[in-house]
Structure formats: structure tokens, C-alpha cells
N, C-alpha and C. Protein backbone atom coordinates (compact mmCIF):
# COMPACT_ATOMS: atom_id res chain seq x y z
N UNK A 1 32.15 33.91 -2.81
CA UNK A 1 31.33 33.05 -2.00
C UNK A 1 32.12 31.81 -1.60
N UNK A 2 31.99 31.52 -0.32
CA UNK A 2 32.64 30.12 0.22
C UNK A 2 31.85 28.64 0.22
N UNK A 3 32.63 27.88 -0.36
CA UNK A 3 32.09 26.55 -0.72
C UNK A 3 31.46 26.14 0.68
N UNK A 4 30.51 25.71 0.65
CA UNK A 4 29.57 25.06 1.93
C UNK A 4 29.82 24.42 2.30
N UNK A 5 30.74 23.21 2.88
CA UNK A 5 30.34 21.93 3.17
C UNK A 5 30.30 20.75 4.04
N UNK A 6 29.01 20.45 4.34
CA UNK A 6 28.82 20.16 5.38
C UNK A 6 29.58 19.06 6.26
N UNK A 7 29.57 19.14 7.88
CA UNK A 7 30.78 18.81 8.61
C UNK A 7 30.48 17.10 8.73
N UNK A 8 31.22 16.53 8.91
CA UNK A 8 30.95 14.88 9.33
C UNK A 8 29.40 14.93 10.12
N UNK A 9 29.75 15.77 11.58
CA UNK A 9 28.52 15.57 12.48
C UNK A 9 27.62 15.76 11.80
N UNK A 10 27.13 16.88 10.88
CA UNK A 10 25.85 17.25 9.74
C UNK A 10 25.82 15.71 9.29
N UNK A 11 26.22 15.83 8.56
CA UNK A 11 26.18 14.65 7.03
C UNK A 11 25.52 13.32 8.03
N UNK A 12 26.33 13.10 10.04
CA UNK A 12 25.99 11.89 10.03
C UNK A 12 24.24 12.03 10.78
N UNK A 13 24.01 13.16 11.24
CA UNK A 13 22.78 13.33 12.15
C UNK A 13 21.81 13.11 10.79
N UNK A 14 22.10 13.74 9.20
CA UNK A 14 21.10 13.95 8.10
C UNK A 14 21.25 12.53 7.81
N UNK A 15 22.44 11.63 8.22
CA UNK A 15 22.03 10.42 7.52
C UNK A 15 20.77 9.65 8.22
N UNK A 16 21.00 9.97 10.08
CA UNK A 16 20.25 9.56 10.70
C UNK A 16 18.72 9.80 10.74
N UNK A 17 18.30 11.06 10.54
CA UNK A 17 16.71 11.59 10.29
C UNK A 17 16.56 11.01 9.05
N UNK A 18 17.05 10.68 7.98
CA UNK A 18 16.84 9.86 6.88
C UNK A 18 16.39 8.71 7.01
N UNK A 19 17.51 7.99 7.93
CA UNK A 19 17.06 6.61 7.98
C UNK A 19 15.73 6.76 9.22
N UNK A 20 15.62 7.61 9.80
CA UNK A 20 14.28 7.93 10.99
C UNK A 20 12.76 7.49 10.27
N UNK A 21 12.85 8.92 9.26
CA UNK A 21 11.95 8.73 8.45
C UNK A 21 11.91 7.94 7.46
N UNK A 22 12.87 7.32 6.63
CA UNK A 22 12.32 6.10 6.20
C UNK A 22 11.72 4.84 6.87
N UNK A 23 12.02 4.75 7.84
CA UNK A 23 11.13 3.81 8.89
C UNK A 23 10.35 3.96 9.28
N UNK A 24 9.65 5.19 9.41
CA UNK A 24 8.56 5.75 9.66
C UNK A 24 7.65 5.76 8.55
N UNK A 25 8.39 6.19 7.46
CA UNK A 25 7.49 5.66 5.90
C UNK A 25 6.85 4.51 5.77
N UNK A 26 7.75 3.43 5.84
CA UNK A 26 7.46 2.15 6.05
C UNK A 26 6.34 1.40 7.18
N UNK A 27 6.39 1.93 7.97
CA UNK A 27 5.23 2.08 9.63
C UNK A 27 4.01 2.88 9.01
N UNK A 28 4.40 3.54 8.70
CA UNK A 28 2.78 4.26 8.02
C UNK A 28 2.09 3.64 6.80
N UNK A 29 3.68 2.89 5.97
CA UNK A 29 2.32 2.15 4.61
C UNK A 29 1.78 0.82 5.04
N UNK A 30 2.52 0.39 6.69
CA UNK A 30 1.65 -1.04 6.48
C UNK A 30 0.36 -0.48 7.29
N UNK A 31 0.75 0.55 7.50
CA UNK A 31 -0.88 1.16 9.20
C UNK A 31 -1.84 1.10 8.11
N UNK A 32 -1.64 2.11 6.59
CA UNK A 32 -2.55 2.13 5.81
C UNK A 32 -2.67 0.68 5.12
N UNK A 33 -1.59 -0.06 4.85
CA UNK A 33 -2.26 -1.43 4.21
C UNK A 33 -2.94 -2.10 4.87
N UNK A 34 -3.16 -2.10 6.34
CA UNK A 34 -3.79 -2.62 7.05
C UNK A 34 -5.64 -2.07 7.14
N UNK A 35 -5.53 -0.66 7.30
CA UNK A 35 -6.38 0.03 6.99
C UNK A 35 -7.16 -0.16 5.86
N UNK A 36 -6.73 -0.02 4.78
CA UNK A 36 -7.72 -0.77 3.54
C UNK A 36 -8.05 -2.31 3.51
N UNK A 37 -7.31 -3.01 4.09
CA UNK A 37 -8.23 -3.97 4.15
C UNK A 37 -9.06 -4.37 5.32
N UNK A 38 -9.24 -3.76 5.96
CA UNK A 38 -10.55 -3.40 6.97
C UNK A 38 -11.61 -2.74 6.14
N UNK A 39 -11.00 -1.29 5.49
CA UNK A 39 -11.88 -1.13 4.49
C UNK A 39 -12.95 -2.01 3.96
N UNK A 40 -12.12 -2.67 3.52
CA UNK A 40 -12.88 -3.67 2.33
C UNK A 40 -13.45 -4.61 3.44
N UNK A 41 -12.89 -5.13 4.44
CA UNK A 41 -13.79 -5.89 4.83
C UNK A 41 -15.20 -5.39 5.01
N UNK A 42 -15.34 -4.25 5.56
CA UNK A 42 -16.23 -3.83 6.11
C UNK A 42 -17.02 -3.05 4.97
N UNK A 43 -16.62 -3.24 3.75
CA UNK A 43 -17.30 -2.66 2.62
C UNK A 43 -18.33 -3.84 1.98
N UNK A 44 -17.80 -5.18 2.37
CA UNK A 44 -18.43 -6.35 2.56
C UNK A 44 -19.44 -6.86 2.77
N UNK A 45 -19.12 -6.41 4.35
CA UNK A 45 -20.89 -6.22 4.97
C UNK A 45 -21.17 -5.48 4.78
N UNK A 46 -21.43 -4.16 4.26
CA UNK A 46 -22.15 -3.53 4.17
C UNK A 46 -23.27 -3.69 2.92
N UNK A 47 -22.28 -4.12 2.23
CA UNK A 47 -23.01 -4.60 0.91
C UNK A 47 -24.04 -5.77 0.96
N UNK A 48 -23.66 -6.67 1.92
CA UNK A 48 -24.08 -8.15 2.32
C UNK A 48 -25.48 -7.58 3.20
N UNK A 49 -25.35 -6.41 3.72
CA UNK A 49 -26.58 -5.68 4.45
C UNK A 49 -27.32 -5.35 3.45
N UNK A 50 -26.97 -4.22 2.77
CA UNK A 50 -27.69 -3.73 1.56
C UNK A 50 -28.68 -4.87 1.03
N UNK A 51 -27.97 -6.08 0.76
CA UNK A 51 -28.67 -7.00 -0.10
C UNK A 51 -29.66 -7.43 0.71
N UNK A 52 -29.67 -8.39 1.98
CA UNK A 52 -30.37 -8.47 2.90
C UNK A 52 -31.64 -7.45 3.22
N UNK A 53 -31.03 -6.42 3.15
CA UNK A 53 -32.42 -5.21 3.17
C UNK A 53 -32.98 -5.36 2.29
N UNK A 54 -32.70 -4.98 1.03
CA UNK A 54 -33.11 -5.29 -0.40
C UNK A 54 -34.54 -6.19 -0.53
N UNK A 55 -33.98 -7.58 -0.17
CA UNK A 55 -34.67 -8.47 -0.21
C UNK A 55 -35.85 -8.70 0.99
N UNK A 56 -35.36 -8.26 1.88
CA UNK A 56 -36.56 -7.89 2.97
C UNK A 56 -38.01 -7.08 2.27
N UNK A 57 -37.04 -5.91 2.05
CA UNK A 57 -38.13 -5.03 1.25
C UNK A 57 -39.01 -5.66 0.24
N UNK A 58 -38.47 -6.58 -0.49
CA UNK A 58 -38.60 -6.84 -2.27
C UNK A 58 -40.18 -8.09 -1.49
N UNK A 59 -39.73 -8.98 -0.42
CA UNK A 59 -40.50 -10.10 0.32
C UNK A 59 -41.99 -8.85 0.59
N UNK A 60 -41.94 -8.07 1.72
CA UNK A 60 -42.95 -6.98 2.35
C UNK A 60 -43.56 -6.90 0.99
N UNK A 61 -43.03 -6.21 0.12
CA UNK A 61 -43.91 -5.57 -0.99
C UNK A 61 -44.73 -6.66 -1.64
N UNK A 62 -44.17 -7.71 -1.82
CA UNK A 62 -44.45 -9.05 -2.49
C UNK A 62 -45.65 -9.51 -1.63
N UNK A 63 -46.00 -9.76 -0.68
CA UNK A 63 -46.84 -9.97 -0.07
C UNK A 63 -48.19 -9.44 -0.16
């Protein structure tokens, strides 16, 4: 069997899709860090609704 190994041009195009997708890694964890905290904002109000309803209800019945 003959030793494999790969030519300059290989080694430099694999260095390049490497460094491609690591930048692309990086682009996608801030899309999602950005993403969770929208999350949460919006997990916020929702909760801030919840309560608001809550207490609407809790007033009606009270009456």
C-alpha cells in the first residue's frame, strides 16, 4: 500500500474550509446568543401577562 499524502493544494483548500467553517461556527453561536435572549425577553412578558390575567381573574371572582 502507498503512503497517502496529501498535496500542498489539498492541505491549503482543507485549511481554508476549516477556517470557512469556523467562522461560520462563530456566526451561528452569536445568531443563537442573540436568540435566547429574545427568548427570555419575551418569556418576561409573558409571565408579566400571566400575572396580570391572574389577577384580573382573582378581582372578577372577588367581586
Amino acid at each position: 500500500m502507498r503512503d497517502h499524502k496529501p498535496s500542498y493544494f489539498q492541505m491549503h483548500v482543507y485549511d481554508q474550509e476549516l477556517q470557512r467553517l469556523t467562522a461560520e461556527r462563530a456566526e451561528i453561536a452569536k445568531r443563537v446568543s442573540i436568540i435566547e435572549e429574545r427568548v427570555q425577553v419575551v418569556q418576561g412578558e409573558l409571565h408579566k401577562l400571566e400575572q396580570m390575567l391572574k389577577r384580573s381573574v382573582i378581582s372578577r371572582t372577588g367581586n
